[in-house]
N, C-alpha and C. Protein backbone atom coordinates (compact mmCIF):
# COMPACT_ATOMS: atom_id res chain seq x y z
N UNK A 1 14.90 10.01 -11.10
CA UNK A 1 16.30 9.59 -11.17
C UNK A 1 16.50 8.19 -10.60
N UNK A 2 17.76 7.65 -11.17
CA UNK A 2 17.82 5.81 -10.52
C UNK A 2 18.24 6.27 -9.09
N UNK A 3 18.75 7.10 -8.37
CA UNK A 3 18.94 7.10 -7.19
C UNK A 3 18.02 7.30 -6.16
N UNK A 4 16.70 7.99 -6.81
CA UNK A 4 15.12 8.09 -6.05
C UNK A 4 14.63 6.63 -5.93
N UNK A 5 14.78 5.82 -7.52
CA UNK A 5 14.03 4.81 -7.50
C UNK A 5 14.76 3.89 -6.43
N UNK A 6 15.95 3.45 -6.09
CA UNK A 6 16.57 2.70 -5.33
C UNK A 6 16.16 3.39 -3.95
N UNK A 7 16.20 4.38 -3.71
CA UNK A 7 15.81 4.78 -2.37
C UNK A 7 14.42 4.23 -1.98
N UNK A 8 13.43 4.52 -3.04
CA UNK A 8 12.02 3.74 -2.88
C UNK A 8 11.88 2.49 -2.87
N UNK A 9 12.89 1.62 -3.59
CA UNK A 9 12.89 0.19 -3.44
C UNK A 9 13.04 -0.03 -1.98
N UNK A 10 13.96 0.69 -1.44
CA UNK A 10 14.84 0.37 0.17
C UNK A 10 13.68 0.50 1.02
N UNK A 11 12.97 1.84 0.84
CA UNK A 11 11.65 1.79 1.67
C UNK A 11 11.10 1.16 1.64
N UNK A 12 10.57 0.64 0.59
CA UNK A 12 9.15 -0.29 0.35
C UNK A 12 9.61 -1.84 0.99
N UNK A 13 11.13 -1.83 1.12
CA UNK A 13 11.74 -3.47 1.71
C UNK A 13 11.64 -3.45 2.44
N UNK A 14 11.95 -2.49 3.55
CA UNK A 14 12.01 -2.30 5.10
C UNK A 14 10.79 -3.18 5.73
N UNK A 15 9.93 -2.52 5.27
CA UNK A 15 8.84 -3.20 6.51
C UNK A 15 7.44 -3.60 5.82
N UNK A 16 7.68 -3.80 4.32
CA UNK A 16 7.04 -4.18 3.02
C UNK A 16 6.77 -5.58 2.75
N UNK A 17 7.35 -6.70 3.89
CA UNK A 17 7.55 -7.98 3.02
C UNK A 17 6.52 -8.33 2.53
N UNK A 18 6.77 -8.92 1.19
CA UNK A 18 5.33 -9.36 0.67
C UNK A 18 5.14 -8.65 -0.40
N UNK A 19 5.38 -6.83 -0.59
CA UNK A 19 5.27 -6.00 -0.88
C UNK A 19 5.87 -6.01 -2.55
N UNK A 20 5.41 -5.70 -3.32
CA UNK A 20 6.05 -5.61 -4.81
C UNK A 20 6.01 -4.24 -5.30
N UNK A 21 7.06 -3.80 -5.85
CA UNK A 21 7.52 -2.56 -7.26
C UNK A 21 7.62 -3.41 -8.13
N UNK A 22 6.64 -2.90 -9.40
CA UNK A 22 6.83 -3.36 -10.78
C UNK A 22 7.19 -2.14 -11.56
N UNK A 23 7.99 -1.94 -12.24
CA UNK A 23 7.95 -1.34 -13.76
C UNK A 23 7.24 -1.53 -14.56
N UNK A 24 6.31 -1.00 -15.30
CA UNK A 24 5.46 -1.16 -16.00
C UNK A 24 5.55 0.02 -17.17
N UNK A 25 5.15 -0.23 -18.27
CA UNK A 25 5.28 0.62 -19.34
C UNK A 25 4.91 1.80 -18.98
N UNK A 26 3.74 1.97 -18.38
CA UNK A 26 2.84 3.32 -17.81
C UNK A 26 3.18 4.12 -16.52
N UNK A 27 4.88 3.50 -16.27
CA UNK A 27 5.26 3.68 -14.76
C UNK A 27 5.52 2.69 -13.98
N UNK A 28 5.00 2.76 -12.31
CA UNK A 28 5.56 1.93 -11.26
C UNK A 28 4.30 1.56 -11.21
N UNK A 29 4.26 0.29 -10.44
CA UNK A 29 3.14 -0.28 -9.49
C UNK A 29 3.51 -0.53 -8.36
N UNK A 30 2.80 -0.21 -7.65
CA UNK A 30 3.26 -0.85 -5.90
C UNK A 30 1.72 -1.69 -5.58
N UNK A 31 2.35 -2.99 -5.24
CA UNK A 31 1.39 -4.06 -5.06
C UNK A 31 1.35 -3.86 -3.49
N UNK A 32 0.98 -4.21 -2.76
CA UNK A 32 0.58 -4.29 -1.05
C UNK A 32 -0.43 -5.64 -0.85
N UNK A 33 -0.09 -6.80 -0.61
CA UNK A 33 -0.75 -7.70 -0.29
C UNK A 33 -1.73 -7.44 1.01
N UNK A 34 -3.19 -7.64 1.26
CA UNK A 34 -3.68 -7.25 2.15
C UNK A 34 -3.85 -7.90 3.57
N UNK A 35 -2.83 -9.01 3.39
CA UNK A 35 -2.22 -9.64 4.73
C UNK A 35 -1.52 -8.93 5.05
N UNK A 36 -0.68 -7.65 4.57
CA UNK A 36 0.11 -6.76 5.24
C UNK A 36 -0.77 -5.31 6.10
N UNK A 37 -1.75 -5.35 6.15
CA UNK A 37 -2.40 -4.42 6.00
C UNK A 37 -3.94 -4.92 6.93
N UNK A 38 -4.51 -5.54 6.86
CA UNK A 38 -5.79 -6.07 7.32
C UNK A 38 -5.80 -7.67 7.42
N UNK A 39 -6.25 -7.71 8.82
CA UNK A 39 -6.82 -9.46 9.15
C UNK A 39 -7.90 -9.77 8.13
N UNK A 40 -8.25 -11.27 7.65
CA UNK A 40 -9.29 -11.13 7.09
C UNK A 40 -10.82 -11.31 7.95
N UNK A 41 -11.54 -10.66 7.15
CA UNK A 41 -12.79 -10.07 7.37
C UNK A 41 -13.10 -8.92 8.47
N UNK A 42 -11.94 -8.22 8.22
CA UNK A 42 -11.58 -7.10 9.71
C UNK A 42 -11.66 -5.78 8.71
N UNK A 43 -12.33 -4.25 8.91
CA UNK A 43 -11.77 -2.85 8.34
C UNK A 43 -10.34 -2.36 9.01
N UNK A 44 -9.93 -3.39 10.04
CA UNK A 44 -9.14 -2.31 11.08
C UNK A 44 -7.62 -2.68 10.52
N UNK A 45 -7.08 -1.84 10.28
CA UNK A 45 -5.46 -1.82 10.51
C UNK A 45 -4.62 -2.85 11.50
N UNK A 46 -3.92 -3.63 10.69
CA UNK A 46 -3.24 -5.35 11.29
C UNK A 46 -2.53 -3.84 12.50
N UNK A 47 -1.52 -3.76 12.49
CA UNK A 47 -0.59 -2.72 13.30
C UNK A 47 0.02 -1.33 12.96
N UNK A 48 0.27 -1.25 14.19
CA UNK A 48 0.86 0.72 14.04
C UNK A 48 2.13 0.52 13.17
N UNK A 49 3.05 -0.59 13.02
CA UNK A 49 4.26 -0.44 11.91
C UNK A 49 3.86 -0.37 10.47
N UNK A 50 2.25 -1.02 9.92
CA UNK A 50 2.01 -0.96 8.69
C UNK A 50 1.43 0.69 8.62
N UNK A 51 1.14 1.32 9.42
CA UNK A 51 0.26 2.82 9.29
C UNK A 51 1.44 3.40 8.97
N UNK A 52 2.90 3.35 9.77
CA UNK A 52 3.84 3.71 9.39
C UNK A 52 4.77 3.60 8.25
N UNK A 53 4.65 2.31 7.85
CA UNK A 53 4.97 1.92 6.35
C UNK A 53 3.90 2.83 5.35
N UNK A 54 2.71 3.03 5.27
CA UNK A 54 2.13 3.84 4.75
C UNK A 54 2.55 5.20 4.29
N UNK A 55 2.40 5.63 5.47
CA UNK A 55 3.15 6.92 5.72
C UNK A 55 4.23 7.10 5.43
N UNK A 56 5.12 6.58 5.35
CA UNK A 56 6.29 5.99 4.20
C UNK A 56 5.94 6.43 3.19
N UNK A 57 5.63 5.44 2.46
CA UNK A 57 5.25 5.69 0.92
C UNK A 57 4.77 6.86 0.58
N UNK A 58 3.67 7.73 1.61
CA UNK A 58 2.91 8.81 1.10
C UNK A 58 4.00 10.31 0.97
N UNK A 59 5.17 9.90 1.72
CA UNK A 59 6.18 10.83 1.91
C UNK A 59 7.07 10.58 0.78
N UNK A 60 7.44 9.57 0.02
CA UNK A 60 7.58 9.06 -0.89
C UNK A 60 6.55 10.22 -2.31
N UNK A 61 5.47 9.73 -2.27
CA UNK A 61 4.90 10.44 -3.50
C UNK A 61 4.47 11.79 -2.83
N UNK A 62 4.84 12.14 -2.39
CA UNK A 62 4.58 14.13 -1.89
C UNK A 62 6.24 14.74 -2.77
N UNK A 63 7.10 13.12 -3.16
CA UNK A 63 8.60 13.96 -3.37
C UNK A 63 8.51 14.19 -5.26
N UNK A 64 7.33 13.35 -5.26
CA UNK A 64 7.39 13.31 -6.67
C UNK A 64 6.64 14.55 -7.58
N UNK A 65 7.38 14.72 -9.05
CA UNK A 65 6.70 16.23 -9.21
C UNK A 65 5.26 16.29 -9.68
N UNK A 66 4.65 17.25 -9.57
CA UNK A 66 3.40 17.45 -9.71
C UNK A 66 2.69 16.80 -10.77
N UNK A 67 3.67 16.48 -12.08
CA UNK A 67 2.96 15.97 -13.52
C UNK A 67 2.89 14.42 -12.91
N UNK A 68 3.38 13.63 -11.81
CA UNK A 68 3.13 12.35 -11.78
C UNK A 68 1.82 12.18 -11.37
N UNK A 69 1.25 11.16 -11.96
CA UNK A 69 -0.25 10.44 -12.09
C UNK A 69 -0.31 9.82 -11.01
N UNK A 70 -0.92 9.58 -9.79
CA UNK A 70 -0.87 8.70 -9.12
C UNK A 70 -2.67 8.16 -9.05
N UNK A 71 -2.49 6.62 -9.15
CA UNK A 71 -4.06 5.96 -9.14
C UNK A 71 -3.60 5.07 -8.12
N UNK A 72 -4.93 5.10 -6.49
CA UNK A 72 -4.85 4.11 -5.84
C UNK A 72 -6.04 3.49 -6.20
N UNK A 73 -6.23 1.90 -6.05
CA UNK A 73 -7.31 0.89 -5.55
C UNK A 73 -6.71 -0.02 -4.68
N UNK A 74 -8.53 -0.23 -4.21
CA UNK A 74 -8.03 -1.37 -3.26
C UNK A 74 -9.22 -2.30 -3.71
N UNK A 75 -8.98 -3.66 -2.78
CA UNK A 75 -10.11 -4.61 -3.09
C UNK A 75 -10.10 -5.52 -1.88
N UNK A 76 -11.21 -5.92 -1.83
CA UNK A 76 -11.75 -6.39 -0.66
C UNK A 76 -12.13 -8.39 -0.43
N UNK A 77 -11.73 -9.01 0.36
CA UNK A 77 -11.65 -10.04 0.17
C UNK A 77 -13.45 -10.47 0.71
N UNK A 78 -14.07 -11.50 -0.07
CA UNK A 78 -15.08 -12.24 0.10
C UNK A 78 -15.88 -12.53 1.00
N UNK A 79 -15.33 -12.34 2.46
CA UNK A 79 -15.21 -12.92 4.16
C UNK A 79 -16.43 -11.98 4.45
N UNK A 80 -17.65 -12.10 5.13
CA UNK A 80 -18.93 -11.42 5.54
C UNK A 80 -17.83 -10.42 6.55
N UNK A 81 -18.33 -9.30 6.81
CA UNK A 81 -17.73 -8.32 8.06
C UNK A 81 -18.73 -8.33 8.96
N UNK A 82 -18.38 -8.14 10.21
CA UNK A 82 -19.14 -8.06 11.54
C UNK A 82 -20.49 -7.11 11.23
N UNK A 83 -21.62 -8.37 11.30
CA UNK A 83 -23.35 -7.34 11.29
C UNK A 83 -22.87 -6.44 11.88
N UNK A 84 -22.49 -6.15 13.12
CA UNK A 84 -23.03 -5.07 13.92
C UNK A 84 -22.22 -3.51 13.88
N UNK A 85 -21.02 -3.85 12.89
CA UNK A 85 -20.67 -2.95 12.72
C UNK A 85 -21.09 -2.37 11.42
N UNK A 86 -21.24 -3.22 10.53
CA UNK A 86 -21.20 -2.58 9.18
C UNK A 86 -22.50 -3.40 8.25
N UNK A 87 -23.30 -2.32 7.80
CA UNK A 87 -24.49 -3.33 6.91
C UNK A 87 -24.11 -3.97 5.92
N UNK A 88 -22.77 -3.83 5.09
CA UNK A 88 -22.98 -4.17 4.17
C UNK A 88 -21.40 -4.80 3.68
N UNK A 89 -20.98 -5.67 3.03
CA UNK A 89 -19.30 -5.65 2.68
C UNK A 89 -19.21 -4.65 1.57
């Protein structure tokens, strides 16, 4: 309904900047720039308000009904990660 989708716009603004909803023929997209989300060349979570913005959204698609498709990816920027934590990017 347009009153779900406006409610999800409102969420995704709150604490999203940066953050995009597209309409797309096949549905929504939600873009997440990964400056909102991760320093570069870091695995760790920028802050506890983006885990919460997350968690947002995931409360968000738990409302949606069962026939909706949901596909996440992510992608990873170029930057070597710390040898000692991780062998490999």
């Amino acid at each position: 309904p347009a009153s779900q989708n406006t409610e999800t716009k409102a969420t995704i603004a709150r604490k999203g900047e940066g953050s995009v909803l597209e309409q797309i023929d096949q549905g929504s997209v939600l873009k997440l720039p990964s400056s909102l989300l991760f320093e570069n060349a870091t695995s760790d979570a920028i802050n506890q308000d983006m885990m919460l913005y997350i968690e947002r959204i995931a409360k968000i698609i738990q409302k949606l009904p069962k026939r909706v498709h949901i596909n996440v990816r992510g992608f990873t920027d170029n930057t070597p990660l710390n040898k000692t934590r991780f062998k490999s990017h």
